[in-house]
PDB file of N, CA and C in Angstrom:
ATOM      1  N   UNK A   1     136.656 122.123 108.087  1.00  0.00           N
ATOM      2  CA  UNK A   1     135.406 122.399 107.407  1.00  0.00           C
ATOM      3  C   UNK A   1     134.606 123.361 108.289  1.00  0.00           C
ATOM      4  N   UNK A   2     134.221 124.117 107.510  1.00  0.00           N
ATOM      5  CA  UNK A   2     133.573 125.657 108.643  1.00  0.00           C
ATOM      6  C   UNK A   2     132.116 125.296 108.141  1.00  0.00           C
ATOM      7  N   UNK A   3     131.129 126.001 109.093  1.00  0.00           N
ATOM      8  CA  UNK A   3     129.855 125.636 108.995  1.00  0.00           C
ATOM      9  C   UNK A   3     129.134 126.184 107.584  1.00  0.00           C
ATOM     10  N   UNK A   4     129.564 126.828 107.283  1.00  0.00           N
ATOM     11  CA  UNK A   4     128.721 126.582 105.449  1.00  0.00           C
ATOM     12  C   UNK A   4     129.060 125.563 104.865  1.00  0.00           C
ATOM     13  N   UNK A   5     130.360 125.275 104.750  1.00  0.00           N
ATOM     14  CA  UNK A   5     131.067 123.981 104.093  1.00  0.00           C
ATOM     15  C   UNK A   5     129.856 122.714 104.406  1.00  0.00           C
ATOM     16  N   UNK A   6     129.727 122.736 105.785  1.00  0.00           N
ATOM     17  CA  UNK A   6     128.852 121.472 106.353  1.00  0.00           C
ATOM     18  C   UNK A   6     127.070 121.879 105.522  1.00  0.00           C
ATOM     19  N   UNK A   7     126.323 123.248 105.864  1.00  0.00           N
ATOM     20  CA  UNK A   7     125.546 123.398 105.213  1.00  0.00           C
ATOM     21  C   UNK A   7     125.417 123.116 103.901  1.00  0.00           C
ATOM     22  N   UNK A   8     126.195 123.303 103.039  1.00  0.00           N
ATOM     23  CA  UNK A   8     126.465 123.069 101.854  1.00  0.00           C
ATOM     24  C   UNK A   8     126.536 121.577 101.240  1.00  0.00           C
ATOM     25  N   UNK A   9     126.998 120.965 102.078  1.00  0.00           N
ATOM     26  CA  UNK A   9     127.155 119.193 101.966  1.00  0.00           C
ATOM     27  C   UNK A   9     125.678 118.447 102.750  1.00  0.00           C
ATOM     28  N   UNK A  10     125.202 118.885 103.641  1.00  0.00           N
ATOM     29  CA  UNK A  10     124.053 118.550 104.000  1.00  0.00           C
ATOM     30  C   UNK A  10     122.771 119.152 102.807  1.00  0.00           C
ATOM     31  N   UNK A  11     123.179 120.122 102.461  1.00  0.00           N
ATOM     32  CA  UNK A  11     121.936 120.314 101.259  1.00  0.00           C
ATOM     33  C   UNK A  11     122.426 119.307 100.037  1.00  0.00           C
ATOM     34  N   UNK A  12     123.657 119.296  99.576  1.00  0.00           N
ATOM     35  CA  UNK A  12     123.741 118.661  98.604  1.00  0.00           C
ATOM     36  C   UNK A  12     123.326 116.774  98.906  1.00  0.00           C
ATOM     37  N   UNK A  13     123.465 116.603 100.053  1.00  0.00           N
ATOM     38  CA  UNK A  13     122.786 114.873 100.545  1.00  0.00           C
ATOM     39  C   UNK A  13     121.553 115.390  99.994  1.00  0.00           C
ATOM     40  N   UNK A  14     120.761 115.654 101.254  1.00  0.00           N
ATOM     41  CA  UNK A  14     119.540 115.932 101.510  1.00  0.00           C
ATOM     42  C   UNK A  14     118.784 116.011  99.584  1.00  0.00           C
ATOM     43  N   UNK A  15     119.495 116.629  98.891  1.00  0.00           N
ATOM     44  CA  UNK A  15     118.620 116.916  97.393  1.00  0.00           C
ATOM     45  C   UNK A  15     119.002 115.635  96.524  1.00  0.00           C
ATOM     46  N   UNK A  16     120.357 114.583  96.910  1.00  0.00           N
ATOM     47  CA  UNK A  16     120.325 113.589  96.176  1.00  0.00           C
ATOM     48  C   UNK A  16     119.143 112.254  96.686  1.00  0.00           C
ATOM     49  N   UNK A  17     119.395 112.674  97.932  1.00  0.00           N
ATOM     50  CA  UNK A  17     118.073 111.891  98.725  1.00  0.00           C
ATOM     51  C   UNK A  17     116.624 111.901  97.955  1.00  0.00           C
ATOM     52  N   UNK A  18     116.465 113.121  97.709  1.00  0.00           N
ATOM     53  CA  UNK A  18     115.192 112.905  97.580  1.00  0.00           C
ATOM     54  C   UNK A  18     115.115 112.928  96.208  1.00  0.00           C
ATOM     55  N   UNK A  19     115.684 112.734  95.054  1.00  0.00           N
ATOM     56  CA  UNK A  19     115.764 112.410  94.035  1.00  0.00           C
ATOM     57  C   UNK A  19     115.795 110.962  94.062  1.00  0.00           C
ATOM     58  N   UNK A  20     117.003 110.277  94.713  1.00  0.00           N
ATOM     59  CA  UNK A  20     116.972 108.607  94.715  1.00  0.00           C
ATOM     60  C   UNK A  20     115.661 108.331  95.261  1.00  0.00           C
ATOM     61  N   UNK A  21     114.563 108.855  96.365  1.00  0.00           N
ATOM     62  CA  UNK A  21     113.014 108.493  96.752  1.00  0.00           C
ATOM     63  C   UNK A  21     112.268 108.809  94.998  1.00  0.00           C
ATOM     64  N   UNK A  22     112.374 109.382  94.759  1.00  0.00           N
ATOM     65  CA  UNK A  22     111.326 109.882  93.188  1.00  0.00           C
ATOM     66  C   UNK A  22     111.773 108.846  92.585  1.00  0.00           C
ATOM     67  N   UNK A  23     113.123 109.043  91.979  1.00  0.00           N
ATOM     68  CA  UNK A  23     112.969 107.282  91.159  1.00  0.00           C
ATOM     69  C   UNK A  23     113.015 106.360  91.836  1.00  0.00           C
ATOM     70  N   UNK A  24     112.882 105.912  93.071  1.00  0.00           N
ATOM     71  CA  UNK A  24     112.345 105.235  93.441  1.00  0.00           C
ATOM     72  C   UNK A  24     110.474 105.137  93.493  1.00  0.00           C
ATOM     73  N   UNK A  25     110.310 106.117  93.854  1.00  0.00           N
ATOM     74  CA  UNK A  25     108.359 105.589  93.578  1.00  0.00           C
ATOM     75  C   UNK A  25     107.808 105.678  92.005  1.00  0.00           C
ATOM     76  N   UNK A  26     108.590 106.282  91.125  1.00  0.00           N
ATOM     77  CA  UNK A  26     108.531 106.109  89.597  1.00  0.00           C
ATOM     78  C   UNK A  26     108.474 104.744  89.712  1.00  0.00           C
ATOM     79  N   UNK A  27     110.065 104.283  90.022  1.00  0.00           N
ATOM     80  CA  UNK A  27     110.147 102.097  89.280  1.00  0.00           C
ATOM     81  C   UNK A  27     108.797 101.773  90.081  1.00  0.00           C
ATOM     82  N   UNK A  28     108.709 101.502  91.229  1.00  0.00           N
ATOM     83  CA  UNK A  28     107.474 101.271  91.760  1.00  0.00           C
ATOM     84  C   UNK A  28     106.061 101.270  91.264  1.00  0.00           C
ATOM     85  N   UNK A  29     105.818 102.867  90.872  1.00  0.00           N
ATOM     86  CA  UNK A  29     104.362 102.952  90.143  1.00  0.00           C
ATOM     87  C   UNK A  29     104.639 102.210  88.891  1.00  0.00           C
ATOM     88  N   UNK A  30     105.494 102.332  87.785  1.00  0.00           N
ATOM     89  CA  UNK A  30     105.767 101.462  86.700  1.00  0.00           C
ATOM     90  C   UNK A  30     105.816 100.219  86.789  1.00  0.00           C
ATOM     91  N   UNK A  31     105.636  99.473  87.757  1.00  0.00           N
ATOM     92  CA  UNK A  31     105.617  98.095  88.114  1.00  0.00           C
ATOM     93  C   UNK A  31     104.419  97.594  88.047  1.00  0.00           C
ATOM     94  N   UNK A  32     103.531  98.796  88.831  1.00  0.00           N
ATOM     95  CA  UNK A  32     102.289  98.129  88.899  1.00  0.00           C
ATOM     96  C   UNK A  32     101.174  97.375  87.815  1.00  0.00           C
ATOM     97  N   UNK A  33     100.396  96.478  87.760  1.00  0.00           N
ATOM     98  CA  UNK A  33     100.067  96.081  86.292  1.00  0.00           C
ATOM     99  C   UNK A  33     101.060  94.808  85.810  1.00  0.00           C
ATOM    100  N   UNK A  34     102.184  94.716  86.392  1.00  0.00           N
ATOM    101  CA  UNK A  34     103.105  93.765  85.731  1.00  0.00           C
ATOM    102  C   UNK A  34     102.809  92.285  86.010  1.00  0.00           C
ATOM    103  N   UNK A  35     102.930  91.238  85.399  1.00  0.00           N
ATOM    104  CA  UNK A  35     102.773  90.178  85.930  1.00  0.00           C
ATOM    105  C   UNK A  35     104.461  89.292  86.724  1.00  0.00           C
ATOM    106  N   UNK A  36     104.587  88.650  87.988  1.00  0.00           N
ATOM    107  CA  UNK A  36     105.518  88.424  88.812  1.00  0.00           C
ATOM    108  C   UNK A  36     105.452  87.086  89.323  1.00  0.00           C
ATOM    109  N   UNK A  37     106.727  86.952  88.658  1.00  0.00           N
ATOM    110  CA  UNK A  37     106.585  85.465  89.481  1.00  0.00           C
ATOM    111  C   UNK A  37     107.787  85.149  91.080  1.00  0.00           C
ATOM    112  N   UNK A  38     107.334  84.888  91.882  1.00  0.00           N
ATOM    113  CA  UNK A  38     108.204  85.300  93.085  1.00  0.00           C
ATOM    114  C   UNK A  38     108.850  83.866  93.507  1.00  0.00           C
ATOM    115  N   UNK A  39     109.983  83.722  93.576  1.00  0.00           N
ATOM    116  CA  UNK A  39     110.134  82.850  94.635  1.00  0.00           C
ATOM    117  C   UNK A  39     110.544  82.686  96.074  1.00  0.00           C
ATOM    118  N   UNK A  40     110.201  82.090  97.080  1.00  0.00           N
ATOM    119  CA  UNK A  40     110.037  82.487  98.605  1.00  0.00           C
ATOM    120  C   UNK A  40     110.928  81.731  99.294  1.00  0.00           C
ATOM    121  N   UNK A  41     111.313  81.978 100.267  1.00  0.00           N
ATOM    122  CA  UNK A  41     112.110  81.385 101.383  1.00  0.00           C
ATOM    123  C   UNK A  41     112.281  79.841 101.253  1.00  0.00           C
ATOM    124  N   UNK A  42     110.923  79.465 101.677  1.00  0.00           N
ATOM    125  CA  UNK A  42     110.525  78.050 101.812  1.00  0.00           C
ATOM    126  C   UNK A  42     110.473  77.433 100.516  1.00  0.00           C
ATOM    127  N   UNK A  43     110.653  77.495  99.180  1.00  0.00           N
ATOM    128  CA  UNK A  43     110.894  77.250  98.132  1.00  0.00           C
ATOM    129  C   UNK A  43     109.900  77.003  97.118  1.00  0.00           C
ATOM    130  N   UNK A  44     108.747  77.302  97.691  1.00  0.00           N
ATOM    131  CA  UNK A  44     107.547  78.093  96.813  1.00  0.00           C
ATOM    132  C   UNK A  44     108.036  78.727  95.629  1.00  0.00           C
ATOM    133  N   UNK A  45     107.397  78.903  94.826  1.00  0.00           N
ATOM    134  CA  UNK A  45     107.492  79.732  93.485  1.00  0.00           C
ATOM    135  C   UNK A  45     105.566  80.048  93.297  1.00  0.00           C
ATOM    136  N   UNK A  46     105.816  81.219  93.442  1.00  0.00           N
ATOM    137  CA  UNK A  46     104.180  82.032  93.185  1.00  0.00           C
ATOM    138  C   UNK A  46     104.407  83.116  92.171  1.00  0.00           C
ATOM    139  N   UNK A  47     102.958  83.197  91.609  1.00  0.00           N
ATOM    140  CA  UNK A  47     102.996  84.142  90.756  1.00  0.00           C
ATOM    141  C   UNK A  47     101.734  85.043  90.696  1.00  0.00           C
ATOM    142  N   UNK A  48     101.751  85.904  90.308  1.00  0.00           N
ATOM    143  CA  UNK A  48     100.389  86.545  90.109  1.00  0.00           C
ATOM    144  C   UNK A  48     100.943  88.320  90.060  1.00  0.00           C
ATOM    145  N   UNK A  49      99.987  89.047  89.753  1.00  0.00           N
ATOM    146  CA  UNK A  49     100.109  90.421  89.656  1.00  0.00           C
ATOM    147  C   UNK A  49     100.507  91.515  90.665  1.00  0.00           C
ATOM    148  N   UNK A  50     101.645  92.148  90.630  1.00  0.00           N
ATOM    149  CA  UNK A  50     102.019  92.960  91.091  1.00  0.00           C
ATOM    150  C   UNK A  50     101.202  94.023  91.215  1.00  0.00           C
ATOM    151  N   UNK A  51     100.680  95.005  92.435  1.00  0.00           N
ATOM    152  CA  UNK A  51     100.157  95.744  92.684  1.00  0.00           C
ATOM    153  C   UNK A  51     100.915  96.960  93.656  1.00  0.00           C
ATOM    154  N   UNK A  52     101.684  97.023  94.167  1.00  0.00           N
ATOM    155  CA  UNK A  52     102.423  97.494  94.934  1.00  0.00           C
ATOM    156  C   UNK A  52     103.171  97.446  96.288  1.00  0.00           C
ATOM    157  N   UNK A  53     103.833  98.365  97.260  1.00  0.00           N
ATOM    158  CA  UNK A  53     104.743  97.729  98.305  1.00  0.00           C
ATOM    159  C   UNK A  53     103.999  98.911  99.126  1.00  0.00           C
ATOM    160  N   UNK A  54     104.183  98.597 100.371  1.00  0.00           N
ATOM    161  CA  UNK A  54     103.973  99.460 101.486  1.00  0.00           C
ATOM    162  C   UNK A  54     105.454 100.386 101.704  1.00  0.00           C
ATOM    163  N   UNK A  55     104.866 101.469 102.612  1.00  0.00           N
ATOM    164  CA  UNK A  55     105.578 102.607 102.921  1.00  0.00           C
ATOM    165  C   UNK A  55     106.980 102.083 103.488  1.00  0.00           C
ATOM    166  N   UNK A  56     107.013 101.208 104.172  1.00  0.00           N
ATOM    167  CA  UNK A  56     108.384 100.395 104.783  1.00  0.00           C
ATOM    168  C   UNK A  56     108.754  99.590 103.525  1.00  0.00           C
ATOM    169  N   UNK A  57     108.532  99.020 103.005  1.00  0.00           N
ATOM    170  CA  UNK A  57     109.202  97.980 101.405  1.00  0.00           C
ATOM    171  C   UNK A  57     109.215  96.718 102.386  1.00  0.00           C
ATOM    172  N   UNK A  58     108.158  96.650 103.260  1.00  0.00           N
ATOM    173  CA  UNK A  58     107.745  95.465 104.201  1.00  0.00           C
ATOM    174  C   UNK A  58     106.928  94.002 103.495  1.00  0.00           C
ATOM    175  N   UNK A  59     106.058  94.980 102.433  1.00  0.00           N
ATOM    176  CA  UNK A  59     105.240  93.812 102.165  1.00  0.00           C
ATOM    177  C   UNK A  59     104.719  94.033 100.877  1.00  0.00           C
ATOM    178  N   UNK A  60     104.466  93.549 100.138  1.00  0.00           N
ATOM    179  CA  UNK A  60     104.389  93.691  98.754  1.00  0.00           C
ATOM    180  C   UNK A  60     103.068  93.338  98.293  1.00  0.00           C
ATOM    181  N   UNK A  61     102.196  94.229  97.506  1.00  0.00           N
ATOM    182  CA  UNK A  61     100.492  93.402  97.183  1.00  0.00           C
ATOM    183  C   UNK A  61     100.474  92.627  95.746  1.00  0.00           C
ATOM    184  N   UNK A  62      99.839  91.753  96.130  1.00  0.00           N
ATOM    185  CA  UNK A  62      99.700  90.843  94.525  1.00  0.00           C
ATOM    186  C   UNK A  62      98.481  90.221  94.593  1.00  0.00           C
ATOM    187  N   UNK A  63      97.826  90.218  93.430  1.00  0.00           N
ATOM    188  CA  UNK A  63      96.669  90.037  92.850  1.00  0.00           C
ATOM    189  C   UNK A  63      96.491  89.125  91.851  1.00  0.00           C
ATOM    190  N   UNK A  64      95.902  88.100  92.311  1.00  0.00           N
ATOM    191  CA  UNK A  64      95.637  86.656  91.697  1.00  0.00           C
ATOM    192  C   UNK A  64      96.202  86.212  91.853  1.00  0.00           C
ATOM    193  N   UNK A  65      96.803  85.391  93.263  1.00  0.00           N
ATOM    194  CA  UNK A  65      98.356  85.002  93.612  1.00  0.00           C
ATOM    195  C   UNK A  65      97.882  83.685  93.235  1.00  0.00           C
ATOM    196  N   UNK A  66      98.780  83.167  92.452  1.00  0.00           N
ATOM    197  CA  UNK A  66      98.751  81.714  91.938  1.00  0.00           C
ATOM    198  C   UNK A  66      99.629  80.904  93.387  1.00  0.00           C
ATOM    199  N   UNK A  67      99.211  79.799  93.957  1.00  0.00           N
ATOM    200  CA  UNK A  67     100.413  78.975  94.300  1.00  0.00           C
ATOM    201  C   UNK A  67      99.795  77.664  94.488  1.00  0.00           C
ATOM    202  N   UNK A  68     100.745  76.989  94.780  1.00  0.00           N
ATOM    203  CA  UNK A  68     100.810  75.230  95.016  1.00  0.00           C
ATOM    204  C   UNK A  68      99.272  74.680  95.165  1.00  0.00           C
ATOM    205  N   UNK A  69      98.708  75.687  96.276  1.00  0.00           N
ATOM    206  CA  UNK A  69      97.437  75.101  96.946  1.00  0.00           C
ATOM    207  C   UNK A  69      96.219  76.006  96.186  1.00  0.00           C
ATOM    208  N   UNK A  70      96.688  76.445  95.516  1.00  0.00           N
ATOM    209  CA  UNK A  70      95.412  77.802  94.674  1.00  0.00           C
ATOM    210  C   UNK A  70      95.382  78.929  94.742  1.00  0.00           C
ATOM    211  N   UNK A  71      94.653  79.445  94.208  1.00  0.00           N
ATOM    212  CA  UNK A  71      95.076  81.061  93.813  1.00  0.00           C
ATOM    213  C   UNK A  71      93.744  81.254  94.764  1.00  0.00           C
ATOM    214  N   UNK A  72      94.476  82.779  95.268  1.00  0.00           N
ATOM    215  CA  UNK A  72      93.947  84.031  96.280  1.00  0.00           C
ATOM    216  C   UNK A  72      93.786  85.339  94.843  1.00  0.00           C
ATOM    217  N   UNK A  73      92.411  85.662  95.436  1.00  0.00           N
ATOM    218  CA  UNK A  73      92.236  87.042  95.148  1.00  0.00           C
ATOM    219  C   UNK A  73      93.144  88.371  94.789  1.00  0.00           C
ATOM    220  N   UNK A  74      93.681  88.598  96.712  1.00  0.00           N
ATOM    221  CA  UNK A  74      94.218  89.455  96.768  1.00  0.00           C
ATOM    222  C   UNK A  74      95.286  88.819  97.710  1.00  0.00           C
ATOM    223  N   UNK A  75      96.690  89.407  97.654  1.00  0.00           N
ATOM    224  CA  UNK A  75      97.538  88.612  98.785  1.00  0.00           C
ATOM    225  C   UNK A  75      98.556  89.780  99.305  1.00  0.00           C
ATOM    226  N   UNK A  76      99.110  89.782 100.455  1.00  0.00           N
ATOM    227  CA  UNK A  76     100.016  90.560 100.714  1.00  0.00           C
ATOM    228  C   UNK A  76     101.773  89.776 101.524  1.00  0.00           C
ATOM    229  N   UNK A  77     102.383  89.396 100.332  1.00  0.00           N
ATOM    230  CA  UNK A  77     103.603  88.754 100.975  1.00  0.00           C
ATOM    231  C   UNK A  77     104.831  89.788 101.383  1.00  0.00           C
ATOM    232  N   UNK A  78     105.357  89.111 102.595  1.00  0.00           N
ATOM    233  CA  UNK A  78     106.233  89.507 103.417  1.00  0.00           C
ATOM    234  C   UNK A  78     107.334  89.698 102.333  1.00  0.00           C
ATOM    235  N   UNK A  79     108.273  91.037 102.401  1.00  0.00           N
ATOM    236  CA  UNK A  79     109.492  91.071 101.309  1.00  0.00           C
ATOM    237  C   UNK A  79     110.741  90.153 102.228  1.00  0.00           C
ATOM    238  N   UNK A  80     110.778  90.039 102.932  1.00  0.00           N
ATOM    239  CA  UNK A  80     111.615  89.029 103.634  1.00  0.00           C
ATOM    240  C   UNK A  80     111.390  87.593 103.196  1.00  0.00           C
ATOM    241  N   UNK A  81     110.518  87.357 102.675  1.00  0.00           N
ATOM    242  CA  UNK A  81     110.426  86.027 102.948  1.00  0.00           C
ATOM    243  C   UNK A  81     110.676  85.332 100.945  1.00  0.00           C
ATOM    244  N   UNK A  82     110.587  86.733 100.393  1.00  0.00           N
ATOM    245  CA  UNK A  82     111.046  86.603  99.046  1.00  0.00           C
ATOM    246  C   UNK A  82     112.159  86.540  98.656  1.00  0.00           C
ATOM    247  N   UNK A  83     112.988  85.632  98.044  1.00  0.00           N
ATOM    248  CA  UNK A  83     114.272  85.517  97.853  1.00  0.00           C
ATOM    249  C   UNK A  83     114.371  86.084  95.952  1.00  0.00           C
ATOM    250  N   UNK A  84     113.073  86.070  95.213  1.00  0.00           N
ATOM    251  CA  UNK A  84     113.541  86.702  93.805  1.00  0.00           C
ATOM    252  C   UNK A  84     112.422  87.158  93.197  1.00  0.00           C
ATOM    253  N   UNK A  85     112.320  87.830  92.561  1.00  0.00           N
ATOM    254  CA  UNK A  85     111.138  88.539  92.185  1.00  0.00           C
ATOM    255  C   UNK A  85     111.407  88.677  90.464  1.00  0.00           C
ATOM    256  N   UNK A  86     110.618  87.949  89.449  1.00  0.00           N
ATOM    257  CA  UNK A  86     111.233  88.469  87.956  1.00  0.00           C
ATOM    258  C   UNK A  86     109.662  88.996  87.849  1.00  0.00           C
ATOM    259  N   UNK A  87     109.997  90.171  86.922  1.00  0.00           N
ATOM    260  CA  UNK A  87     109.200  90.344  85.788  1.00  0.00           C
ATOM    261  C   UNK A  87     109.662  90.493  84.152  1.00  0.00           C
ATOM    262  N   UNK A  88     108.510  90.718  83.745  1.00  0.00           N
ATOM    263  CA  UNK A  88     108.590  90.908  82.341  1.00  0.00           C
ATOM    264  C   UNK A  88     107.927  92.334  81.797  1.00  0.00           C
ATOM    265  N   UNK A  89     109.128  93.687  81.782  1.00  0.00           N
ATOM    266  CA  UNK A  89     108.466  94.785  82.189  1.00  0.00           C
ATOM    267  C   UNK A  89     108.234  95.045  80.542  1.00  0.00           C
ATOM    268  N   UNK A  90     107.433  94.985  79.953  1.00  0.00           N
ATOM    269  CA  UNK A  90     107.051  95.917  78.750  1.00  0.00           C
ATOM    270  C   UNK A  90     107.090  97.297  78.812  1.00  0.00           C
ATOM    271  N   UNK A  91     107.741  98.226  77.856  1.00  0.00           N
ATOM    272  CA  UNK A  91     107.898  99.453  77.203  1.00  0.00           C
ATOM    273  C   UNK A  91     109.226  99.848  78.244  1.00  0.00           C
ATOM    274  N   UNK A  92     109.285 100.999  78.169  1.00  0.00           N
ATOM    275  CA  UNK A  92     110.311 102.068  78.597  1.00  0.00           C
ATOM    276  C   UNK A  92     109.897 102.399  80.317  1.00  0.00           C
ATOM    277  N   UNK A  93     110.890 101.903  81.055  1.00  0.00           N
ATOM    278  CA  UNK A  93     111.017 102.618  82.622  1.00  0.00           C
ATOM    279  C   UNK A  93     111.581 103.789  83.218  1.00  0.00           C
ATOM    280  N   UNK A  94     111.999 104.548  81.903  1.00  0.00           N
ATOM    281  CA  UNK A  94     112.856 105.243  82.092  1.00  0.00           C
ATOM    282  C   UNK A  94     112.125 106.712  82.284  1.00  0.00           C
TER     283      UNK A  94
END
């Protein structure tokens, strides 16, 4: 493989890359608004409104977090510590 060959394959990554990031922050923004019910490590089951994830996919925001002991305002749970996440996405994601 001679060095265009390699140029050529590094552009062609590099442009599927950043296509898989776009639909990726598309599903993301289309999420937001959704209602989620999560269940967690420790075997919690919470629910409340999806609002979005941080720049790492570290931590996830939800709004009106329902759980065991009462609902929070605003909450920010660890994506580690979530073992399932459903929603119920109304209309087209596509």
């Amino acid at each position: 493989m001679d060095a265009e060959d390699v140029d050529h394959t590094e552009a062609a990554q590099q442009k599927c890359r950043a296509k898989l990031r776009e639909r990726f922050l598309w599903a993301v923004t289309r999420l937001n608004g959704q209602q989620a019910t999560i269940s967690m490590t420790d075997g919690l089951q919470v629910s409340g409104m999806f609002r979005g994830i941080d720049r790492d996919v570290l931590h996830m925001h939800i709004q009106d977090l329902q759980t065991p002991v009462g609902q929070y305002k605003w909450a920010t749970l660890r994506i580690p510590d979530c073992l399932d996440i459903e929603m119920n996405v109304k209309g087209d994601l596509s």
